[in-house]
C-alpha atoms as a PDB file:
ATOM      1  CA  UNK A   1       0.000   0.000   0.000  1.00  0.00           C
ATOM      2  CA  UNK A   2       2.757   2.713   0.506  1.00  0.00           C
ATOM      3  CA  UNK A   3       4.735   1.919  -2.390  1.00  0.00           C
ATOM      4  CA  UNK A   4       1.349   2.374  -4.515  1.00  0.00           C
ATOM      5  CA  UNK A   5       1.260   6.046  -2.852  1.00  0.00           C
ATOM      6  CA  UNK A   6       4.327   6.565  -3.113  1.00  0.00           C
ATOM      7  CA  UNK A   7       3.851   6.409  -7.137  1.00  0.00           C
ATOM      8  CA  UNK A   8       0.810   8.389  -7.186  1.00  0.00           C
ATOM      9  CA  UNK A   9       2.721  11.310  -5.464  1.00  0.00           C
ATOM     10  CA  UNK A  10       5.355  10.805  -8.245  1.00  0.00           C
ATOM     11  CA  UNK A  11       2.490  10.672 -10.970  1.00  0.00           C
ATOM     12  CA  UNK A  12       0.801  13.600  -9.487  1.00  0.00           C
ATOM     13  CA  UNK A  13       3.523  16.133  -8.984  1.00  0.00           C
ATOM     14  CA  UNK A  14       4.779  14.917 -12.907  1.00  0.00           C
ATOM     15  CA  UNK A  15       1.110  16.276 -13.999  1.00  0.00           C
ATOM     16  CA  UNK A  16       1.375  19.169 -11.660  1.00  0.00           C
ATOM     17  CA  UNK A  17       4.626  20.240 -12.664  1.00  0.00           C
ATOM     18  CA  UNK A  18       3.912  20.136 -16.895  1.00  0.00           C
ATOM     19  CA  UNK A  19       0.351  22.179 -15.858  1.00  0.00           C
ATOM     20  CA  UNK A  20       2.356  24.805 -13.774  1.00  0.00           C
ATOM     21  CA  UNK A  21       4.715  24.740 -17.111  1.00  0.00           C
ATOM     22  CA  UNK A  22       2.338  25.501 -19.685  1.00  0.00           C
ATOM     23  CA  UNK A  23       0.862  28.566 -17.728  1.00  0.00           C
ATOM     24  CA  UNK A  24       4.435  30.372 -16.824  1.00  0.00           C
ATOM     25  CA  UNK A  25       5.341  30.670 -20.415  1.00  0.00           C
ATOM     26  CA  UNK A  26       5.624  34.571 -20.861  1.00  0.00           C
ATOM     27  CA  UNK A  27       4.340  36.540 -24.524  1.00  0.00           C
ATOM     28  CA  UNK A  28       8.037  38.211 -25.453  1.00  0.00           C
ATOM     29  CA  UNK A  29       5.839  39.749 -28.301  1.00  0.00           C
ATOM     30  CA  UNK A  30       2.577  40.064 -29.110  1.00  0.00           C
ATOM     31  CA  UNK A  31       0.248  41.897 -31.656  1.00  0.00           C
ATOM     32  CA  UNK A  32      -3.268  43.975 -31.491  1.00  0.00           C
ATOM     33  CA  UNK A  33      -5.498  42.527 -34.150  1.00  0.00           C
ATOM     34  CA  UNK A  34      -6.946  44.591 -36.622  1.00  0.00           C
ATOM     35  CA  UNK A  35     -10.323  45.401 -35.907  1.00  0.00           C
ATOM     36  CA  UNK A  36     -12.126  44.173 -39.095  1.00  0.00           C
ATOM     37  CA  UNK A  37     -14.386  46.617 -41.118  1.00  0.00           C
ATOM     38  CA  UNK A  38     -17.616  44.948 -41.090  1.00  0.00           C
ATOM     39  CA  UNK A  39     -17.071  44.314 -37.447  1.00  0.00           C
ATOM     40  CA  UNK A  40     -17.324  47.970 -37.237  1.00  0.00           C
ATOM     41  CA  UNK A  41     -20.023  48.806 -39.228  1.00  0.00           C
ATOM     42  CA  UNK A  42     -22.068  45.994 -37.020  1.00  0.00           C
ATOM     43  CA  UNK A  43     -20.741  47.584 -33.695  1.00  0.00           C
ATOM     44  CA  UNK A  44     -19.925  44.009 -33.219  1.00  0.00           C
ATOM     45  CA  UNK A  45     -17.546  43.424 -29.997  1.00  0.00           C
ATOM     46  CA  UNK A  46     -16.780  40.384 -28.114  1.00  0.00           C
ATOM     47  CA  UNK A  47     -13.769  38.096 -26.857  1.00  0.00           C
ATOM     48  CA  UNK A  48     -12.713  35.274 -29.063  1.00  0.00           C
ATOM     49  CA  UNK A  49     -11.134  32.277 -27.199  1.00  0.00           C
ATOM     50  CA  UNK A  50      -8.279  30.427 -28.904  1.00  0.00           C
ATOM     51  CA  UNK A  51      -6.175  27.449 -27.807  1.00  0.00           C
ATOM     52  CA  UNK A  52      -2.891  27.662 -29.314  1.00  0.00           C
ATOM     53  CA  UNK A  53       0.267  25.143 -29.337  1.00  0.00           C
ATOM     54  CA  UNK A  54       3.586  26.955 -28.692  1.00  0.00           C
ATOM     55  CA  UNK A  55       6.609  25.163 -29.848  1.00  0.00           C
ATOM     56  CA  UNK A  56       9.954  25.240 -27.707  1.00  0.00           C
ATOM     57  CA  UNK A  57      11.399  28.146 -29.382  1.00  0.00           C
ATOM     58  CA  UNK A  58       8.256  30.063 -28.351  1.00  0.00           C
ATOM     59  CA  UNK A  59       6.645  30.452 -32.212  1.00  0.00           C
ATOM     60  CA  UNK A  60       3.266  29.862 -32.559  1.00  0.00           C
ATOM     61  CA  UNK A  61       2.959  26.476 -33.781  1.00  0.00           C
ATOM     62  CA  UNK A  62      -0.926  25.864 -34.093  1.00  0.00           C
ATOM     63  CA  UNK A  63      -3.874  27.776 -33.156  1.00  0.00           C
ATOM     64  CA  UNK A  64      -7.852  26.118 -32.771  1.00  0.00           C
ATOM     65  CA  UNK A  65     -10.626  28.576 -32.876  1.00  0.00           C
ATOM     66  CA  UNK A  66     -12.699  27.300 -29.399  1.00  0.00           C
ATOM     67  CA  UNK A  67     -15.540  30.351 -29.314  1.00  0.00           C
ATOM     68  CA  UNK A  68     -16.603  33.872 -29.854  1.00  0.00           C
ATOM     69  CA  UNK A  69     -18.006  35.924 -33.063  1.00  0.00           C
ATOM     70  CA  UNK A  70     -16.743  34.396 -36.228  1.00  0.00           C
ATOM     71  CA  UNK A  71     -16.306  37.934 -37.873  1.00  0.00           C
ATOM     72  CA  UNK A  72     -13.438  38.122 -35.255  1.00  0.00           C
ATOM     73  CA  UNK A  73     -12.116  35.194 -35.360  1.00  0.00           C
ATOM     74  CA  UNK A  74     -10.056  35.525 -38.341  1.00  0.00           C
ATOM     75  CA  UNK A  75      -8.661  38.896 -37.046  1.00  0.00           C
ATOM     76  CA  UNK A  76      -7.300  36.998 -33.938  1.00  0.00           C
ATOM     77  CA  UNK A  77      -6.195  33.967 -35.269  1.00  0.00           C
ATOM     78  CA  UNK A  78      -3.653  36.142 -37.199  1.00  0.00           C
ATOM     79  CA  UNK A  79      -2.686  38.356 -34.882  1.00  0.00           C
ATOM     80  CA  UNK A  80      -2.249  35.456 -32.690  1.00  0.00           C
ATOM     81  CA  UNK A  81      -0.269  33.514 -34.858  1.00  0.00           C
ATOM     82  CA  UNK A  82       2.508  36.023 -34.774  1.00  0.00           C
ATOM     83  CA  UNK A  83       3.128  36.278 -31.274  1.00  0.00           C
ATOM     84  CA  UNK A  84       6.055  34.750 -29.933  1.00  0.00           C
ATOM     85  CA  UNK A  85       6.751  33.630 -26.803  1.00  0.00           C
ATOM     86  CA  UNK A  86       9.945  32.285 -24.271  1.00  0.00           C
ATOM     87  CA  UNK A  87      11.648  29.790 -25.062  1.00  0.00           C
ATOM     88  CA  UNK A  88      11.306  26.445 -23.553  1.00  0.00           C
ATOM     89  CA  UNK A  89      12.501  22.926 -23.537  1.00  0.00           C
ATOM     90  CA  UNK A  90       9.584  21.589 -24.644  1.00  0.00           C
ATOM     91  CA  UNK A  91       6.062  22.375 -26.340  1.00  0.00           C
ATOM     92  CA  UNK A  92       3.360  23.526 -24.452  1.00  0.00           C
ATOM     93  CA  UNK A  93      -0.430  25.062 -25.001  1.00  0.00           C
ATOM     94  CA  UNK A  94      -2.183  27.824 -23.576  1.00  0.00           C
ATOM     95  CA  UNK A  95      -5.791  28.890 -23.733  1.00  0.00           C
ATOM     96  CA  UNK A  96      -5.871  32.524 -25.214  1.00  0.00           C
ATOM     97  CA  UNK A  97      -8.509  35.167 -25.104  1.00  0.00           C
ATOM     98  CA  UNK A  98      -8.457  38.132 -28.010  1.00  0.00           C
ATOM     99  CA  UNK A  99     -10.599  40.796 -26.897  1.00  0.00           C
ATOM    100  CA  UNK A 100     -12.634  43.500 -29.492  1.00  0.00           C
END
């Protein structure tokens, strides 16, 4: 019995350790996204969530469109495809919100 804890204290703190990982990568640079005309002319605003894949040298290395107008989803997705963050020595993802 304590050797089985003992390896879900190892298993958990693994897990614990690659969560805490993916959510203290820092944005080095980032980029406002442009505000699309139509979305204008409907006074549309919103926040559109993303989930993007970072690779280890901090590029953008895939982005999936989770919710918010569709209008601004494009807008995002490329502004969010150029940000780049720290470096790291492995890949990680990160939930992303763009707000309009």
């Amino acid at each position: 019995m304590t050797k089985l804890m003992y390896i879900l204290l190892w298993v958990s703190l693994l897990v614990g350790s690659a969560v805490a990982a993916d959510q203290e990568r820092k944005v080095v640079r980032s980029q406002e996204p442009e505000y699309p005309p139509i979305a204008a002319r409907m006074n549309l605003h919103g926040t559109v969530k993303l989930k993007i894949w970072i690779s280890p040298d901090g590029t953008v290395r895939r982005l999936e469109y989770i919710g918010g107008h569709p209008v601004l989803a494009e807008s995002a997705l490329k502004a969010v495809k150029a940000w780049k963050y720290e470096a790291s020595s492995r890949e990680s993802t990160a939930m992303v919100e763009v707000k309009f």
